[in-house]
C-alpha atoms as a PDB file:
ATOM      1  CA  UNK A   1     -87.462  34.318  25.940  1.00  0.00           C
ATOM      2  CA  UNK A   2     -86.766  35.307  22.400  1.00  0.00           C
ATOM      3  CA  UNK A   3     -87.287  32.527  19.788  1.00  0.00           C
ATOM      4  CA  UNK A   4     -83.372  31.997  18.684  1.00  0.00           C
ATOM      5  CA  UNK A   5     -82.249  31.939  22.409  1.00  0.00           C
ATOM      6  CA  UNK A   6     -85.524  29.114  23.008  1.00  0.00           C
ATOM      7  CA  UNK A   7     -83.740  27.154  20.376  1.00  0.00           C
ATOM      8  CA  UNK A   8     -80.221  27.570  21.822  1.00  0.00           C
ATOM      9  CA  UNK A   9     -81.257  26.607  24.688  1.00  0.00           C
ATOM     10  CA  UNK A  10     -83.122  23.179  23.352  1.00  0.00           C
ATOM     11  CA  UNK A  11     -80.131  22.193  21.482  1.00  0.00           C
ATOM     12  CA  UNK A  12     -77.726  22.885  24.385  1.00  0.00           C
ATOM     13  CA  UNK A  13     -79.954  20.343  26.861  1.00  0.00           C
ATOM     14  CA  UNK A  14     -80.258  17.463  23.585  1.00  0.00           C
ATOM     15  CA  UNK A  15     -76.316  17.727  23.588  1.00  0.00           C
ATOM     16  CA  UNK A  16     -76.809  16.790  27.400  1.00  0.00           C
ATOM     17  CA  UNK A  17     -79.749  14.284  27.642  1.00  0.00           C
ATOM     18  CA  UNK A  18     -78.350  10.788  28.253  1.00  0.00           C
ATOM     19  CA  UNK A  19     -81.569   9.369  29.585  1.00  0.00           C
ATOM     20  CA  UNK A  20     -85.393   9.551  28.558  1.00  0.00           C
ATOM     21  CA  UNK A  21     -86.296  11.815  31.899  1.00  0.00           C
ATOM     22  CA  UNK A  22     -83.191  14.267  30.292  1.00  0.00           C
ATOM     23  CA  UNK A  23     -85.415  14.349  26.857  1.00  0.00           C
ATOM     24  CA  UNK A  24     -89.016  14.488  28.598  1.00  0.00           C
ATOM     25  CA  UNK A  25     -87.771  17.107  30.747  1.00  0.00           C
ATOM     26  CA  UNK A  26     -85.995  19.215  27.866  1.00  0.00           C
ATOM     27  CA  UNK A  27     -89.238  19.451  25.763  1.00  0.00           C
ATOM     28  CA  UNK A  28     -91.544  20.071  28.605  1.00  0.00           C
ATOM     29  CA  UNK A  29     -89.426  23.386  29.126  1.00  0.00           C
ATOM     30  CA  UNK A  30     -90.291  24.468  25.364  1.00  0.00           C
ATOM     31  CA  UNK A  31     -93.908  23.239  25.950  1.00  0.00           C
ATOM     32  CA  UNK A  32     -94.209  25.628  28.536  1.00  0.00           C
ATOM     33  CA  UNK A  33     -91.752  28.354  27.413  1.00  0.00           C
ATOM     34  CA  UNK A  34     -94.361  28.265  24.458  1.00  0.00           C
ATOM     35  CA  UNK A  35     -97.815  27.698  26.190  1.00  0.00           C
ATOM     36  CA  UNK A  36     -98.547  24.284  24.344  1.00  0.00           C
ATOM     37  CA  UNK A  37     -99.279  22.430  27.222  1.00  0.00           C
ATOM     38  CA  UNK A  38     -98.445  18.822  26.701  1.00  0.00           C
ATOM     39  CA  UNK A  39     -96.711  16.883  24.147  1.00  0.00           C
ATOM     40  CA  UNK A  40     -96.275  13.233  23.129  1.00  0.00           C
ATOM     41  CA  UNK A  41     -92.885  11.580  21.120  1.00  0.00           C
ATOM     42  CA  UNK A  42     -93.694   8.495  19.994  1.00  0.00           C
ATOM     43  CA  UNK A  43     -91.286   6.559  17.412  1.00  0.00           C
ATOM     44  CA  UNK A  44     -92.819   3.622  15.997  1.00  0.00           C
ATOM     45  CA  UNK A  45     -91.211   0.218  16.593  1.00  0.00           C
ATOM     46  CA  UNK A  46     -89.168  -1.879  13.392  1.00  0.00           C
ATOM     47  CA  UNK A  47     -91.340  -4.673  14.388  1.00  0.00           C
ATOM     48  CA  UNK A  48     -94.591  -5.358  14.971  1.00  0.00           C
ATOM     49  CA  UNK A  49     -93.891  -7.323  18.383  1.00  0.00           C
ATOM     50  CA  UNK A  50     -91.953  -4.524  19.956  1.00  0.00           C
ATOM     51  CA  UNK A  51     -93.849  -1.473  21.590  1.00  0.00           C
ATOM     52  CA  UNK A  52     -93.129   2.393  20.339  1.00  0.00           C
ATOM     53  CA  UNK A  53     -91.080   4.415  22.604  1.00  0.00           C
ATOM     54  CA  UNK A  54     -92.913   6.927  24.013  1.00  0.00           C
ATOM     55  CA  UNK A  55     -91.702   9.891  25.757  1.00  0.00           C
ATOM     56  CA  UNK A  56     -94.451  12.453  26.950  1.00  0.00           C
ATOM     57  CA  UNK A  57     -96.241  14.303  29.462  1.00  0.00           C
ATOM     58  CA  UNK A  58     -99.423  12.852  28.662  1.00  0.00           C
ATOM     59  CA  UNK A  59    -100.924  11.299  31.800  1.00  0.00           C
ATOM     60  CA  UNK A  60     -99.285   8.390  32.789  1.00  0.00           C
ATOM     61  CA  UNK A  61    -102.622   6.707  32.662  1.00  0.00           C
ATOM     62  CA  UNK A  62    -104.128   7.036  29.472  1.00  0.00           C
ATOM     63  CA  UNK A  63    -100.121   6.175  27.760  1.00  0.00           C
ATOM     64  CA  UNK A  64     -99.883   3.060  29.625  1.00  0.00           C
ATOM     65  CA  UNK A  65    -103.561   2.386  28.433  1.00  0.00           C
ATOM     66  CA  UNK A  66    -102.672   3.534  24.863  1.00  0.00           C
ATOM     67  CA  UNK A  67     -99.110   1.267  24.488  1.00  0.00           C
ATOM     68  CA  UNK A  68    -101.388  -1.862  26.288  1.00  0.00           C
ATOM     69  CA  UNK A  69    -103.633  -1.621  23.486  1.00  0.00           C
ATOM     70  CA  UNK A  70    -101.602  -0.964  21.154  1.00  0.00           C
ATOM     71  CA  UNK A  71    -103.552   2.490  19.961  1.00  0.00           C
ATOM     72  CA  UNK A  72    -100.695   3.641  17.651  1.00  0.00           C
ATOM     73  CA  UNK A  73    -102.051   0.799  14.674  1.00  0.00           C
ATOM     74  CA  UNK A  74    -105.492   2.653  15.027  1.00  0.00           C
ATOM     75  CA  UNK A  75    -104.531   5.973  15.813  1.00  0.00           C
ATOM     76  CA  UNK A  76    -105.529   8.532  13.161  1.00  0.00           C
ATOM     77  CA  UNK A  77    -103.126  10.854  14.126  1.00  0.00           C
ATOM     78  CA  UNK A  78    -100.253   8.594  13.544  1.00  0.00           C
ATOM     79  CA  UNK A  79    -101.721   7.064  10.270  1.00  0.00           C
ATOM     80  CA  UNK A  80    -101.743  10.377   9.032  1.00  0.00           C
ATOM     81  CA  UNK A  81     -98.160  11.005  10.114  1.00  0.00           C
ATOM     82  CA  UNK A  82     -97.187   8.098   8.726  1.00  0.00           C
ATOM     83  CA  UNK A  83     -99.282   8.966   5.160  1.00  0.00           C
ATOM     84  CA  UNK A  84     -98.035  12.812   4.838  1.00  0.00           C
ATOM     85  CA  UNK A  85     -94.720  14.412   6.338  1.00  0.00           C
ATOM     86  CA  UNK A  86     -96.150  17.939   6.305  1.00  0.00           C
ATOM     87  CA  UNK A  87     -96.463  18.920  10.072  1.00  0.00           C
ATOM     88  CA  UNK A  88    -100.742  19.135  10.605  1.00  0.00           C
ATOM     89  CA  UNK A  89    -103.634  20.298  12.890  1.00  0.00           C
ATOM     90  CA  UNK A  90    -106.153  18.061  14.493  1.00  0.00           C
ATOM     91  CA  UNK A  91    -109.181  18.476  16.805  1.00  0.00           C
ATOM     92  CA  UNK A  92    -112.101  16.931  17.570  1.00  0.00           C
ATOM     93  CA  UNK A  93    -114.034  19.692  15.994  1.00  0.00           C
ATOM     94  CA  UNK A  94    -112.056  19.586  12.913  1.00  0.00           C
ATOM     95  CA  UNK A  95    -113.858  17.921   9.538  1.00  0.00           C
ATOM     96  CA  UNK A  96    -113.899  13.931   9.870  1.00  0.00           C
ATOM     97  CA  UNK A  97    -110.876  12.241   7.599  1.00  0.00           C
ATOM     98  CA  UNK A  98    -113.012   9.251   7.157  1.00  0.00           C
ATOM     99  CA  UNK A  99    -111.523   7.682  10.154  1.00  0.00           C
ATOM    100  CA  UNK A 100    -112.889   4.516  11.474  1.00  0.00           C
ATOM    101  CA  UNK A 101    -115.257   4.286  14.460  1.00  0.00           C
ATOM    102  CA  UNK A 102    -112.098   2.545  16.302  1.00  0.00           C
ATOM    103  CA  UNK A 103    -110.383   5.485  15.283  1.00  0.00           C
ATOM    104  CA  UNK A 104    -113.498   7.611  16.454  1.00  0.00           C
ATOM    105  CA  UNK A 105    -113.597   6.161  20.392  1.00  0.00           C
ATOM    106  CA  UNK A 106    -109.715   6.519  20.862  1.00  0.00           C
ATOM    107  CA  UNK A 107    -110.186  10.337  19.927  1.00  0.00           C
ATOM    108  CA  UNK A 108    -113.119  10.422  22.745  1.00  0.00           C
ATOM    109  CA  UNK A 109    -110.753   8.425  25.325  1.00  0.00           C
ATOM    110  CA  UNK A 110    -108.344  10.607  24.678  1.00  0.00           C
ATOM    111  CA  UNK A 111    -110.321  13.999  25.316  1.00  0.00           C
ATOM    112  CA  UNK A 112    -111.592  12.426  28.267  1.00  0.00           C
ATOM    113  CA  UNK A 113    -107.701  13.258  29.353  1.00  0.00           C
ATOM    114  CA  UNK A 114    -107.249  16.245  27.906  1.00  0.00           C
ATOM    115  CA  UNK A 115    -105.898  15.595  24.599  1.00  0.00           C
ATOM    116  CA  UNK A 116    -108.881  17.173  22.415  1.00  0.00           C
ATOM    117  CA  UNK A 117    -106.791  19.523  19.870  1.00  0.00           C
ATOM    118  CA  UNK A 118    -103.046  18.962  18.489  1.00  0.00           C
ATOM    119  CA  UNK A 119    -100.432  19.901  16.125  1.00  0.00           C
ATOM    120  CA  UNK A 120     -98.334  16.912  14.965  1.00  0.00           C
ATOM    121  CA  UNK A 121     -94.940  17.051  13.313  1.00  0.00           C
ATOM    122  CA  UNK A 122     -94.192  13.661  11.136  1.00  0.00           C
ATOM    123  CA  UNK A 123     -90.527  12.391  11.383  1.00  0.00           C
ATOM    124  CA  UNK A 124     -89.611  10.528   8.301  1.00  0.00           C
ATOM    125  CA  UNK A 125     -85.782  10.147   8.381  1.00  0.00           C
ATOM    126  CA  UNK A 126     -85.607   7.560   5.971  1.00  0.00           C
ATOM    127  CA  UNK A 127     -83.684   5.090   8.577  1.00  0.00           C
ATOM    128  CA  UNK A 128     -86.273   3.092  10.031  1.00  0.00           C
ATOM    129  CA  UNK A 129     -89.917   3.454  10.659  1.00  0.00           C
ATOM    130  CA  UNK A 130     -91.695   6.932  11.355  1.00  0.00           C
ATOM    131  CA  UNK A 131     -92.040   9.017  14.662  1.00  0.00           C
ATOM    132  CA  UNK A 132     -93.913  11.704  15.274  1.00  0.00           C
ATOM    133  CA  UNK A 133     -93.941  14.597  17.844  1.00  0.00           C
ATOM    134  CA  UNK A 134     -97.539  16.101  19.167  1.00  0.00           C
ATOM    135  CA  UNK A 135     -98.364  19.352  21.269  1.00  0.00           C
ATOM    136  CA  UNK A 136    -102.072  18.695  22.547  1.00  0.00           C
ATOM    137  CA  UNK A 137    -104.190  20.865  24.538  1.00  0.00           C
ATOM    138  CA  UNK A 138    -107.556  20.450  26.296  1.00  0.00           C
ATOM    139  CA  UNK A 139    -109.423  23.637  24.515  1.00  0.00           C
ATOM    140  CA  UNK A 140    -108.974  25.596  21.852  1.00  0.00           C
ATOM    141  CA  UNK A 141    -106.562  28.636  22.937  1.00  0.00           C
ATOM    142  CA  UNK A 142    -105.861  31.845  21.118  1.00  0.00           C
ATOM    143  CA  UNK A 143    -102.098  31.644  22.657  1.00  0.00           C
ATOM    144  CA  UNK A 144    -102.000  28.186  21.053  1.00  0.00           C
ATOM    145  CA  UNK A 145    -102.829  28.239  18.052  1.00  0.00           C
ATOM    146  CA  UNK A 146    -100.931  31.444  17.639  1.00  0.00           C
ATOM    147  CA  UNK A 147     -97.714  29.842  18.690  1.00  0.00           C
ATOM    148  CA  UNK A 148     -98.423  26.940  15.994  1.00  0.00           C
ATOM    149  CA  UNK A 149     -99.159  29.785  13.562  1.00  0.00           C
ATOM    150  CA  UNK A 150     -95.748  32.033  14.254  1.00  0.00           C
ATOM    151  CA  UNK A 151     -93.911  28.784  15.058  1.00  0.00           C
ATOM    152  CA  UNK A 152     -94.281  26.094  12.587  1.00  0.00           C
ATOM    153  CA  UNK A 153     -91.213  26.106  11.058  1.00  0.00           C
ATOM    154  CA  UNK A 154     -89.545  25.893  14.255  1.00  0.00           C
ATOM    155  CA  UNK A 155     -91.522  23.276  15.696  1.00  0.00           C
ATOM    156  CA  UNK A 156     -90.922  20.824  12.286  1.00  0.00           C
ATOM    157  CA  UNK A 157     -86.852  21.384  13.037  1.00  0.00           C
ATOM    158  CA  UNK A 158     -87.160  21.077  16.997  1.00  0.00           C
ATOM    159  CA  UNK A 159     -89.091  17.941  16.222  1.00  0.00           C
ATOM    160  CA  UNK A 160     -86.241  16.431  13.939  1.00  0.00           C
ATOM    161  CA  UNK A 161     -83.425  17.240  15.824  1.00  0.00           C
ATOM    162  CA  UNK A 162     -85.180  15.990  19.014  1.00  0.00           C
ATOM    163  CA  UNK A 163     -85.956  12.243  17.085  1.00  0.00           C
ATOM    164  CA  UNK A 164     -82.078  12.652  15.924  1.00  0.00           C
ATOM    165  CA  UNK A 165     -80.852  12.854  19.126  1.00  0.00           C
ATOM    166  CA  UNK A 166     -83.209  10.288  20.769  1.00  0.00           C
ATOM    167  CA  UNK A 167     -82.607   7.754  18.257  1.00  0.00           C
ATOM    168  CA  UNK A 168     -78.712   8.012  18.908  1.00  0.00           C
ATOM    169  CA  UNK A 169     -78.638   8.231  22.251  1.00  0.00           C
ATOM    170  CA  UNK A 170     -82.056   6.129  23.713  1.00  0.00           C
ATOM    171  CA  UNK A 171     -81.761   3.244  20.848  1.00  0.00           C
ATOM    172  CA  UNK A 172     -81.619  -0.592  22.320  1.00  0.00           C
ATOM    173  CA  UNK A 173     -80.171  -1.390  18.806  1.00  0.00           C
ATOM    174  CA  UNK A 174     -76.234  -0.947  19.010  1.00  0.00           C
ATOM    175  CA  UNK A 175     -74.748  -3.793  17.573  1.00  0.00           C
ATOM    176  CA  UNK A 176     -73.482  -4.472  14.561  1.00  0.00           C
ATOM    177  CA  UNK A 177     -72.926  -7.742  13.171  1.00  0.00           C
ATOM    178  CA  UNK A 178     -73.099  -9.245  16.528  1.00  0.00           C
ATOM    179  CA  UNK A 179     -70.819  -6.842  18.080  1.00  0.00           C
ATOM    180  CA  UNK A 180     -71.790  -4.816  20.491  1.00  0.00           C
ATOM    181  CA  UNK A 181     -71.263  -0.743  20.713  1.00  0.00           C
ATOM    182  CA  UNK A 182     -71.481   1.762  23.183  1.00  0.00           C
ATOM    183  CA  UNK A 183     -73.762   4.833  22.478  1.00  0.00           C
ATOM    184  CA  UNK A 184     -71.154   6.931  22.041  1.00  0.00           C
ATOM    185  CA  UNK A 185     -69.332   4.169  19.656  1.00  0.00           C
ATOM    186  CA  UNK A 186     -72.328   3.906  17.448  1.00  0.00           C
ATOM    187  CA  UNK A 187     -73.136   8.002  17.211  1.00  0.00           C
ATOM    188  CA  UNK A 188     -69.529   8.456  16.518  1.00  0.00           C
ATOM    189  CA  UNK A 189     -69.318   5.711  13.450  1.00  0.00           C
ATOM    190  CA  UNK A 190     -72.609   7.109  12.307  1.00  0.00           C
ATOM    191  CA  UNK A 191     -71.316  10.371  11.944  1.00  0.00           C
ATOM    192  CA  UNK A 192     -68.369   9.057  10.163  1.00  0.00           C
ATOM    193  CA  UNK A 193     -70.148   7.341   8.072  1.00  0.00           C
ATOM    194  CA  UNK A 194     -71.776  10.728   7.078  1.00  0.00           C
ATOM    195  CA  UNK A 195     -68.803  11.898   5.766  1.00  0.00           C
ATOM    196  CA  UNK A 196     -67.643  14.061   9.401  1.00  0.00           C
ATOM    197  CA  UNK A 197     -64.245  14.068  10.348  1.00  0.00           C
ATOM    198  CA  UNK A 198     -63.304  12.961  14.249  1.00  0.00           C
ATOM    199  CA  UNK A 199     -62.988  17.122  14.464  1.00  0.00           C
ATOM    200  CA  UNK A 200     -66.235  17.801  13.061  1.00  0.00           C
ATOM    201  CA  UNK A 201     -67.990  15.075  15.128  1.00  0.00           C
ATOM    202  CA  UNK A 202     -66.290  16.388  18.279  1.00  0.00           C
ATOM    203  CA  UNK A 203     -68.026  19.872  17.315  1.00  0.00           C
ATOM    204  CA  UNK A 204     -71.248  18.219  16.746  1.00  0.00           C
ATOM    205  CA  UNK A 205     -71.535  16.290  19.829  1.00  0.00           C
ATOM    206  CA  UNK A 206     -69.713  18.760  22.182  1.00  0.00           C
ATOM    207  CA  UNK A 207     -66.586  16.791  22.716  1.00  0.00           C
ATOM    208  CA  UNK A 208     -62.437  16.996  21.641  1.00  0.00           C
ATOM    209  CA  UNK A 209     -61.548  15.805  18.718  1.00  0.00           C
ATOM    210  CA  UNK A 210     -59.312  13.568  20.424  1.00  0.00           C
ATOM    211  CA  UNK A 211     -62.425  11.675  22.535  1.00  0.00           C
ATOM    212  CA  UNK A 212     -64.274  11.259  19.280  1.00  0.00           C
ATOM    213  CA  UNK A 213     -61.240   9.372  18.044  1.00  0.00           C
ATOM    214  CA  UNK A 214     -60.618   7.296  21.019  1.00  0.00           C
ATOM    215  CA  UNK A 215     -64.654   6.328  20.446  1.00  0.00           C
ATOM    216  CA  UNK A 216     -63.880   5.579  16.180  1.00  0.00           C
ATOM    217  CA  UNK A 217     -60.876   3.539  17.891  1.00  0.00           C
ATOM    218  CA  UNK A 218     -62.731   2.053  20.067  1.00  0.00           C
ATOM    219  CA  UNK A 219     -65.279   0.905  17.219  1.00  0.00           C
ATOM    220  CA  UNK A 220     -62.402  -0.349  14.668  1.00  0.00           C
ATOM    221  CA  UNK A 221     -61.054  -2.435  17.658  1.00  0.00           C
ATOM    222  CA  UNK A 222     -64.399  -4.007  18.722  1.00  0.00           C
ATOM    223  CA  UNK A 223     -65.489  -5.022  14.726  1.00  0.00           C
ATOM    224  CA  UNK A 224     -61.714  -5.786  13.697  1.00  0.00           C
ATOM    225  CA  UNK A 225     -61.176  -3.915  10.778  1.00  0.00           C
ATOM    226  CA  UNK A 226     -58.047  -1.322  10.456  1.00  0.00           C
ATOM    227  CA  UNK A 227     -60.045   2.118   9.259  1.00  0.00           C
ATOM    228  CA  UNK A 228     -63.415   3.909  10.281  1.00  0.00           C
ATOM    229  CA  UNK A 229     -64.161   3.635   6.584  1.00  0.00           C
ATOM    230  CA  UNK A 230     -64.277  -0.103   6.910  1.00  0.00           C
ATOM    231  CA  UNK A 231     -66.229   0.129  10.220  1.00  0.00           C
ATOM    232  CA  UNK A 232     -68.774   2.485   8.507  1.00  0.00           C
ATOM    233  CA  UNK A 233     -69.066  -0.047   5.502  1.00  0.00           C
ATOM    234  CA  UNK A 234     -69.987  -2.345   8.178  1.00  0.00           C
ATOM    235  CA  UNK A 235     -72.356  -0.313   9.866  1.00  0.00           C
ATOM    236  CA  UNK A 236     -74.449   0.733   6.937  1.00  0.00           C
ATOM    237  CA  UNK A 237     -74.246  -3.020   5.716  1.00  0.00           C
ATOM    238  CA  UNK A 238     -75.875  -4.328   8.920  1.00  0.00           C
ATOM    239  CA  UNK A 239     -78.481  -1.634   8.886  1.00  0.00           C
ATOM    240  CA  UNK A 240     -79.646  -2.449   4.877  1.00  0.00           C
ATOM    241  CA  UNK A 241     -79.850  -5.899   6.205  1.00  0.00           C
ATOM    242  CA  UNK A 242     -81.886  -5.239   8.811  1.00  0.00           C
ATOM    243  CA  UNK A 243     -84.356  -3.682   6.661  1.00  0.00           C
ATOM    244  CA  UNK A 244     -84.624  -6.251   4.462  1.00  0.00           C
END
């Protein structure tokens, strides 16, 4: 399938995921539209005593393993998403980044499942803490490393608006000041607060204009203020103070 149709295609299914199977399933159809074998989302938690979300097709084993112990604070793959946002290579043949022996026996777990050579796209949104999206294969492939090579580009802006549409759609976080939103409620106030008119969110999301004003109503209503400005204003204030 041609490139610009692939990417059709992945944005029509994000409009439609409402559940974390939706989003595993949607990228495992570019993974294999693509030959890149299996990938990995993981968006780090705002706290230190939550977990990350994970959404993969690792095997099931070695995730639960890695979120039990907590691998993402050693990983080197994720420090160095979190360090750089330029999208990068890795491999267990590739030169040592002075990583720690912890750092050293995760890598070797991890090949022992498969997961020997990568390319990682960094998500820094600049509205919470980092994700980052992996493609991993056992050996090194030709048709891999090709696609990374001829793809890149594409990859980076799959990965973003993939973490976009997660974040909106999978987050536990949807209240605001106490109150609490639907997921539609909260995408359509964030939206607004971006500026987009109820027509321009409807376009966005794939819905009338008049359902993504019933949702802004909806919103005003719940928080008690008179105008989506006001709700945004509200919005945006809960989220500084959350990251204070």
């Amino acid at each position: 399938m041609p490139m610009h149709r692939l990417f059709q295609k992945f944005i029509d299914l994000l409009f439609a995921a409402e559940s974390a199977s939706d989003f595993s399933s949607t990228m495992k159809m570019i993974s294999a539209e693509l030959d890149l074998s299996c990938f990995a989302y993981l968006a780090l938690p705002g706290s230190s005593n939550r977990r990350p979300q994970l959404i993969s097709t690792y095997p099931k084993i070695w995730t639960s393993h890695y979120l039990l112990n907590q691998y993402q604070r050693i990983d080197p793959v994720i420090r160095q998403a979190i360090r750089h946002p330029e999208p990068f290579r890795w491999g267990v043949d590739l030169p040592d980044r002075e990583i720690s022996a912890q750092a050293r026996e995760l890598l070797a777990e991890a090949s022992d499942f498969g997961i020997r050579f990568g390319f990682t796209v960094p998500i820094h949104d600049g509205r919470g803490p980092i994700a980052a999206l992996t493609f991993a294969t056992n050996e090194r492939r030709e048709t891999f490393e090709r696609c990374i090579r001829s793809n890149n580009r594409v990859l980076q802006l799959m990965g973003i608006y993939f973490h976009a549409h997660v974040r909106r759609k999978l987050s536990v976080e949807r209240t605001v000041e106490g109150v609490s939103l639907s997921p539609r409620e909260l995408e359509c106030l964030e939206w607004a607060s971006q500026g987009k008119s109820a027509w321009e969110i409807g376009q966005i999301l794939g819905i009338s204009r008049s359902t993504a004003a019933d949702y802004l109503k909806n919103a005003k209503e719940k928080l008690g203020v008179r105008t989506v400005v006001q709700a945004a204003t509200r919005l945006a204030a809960a989220r500084k103070e959350k990251q204070n």
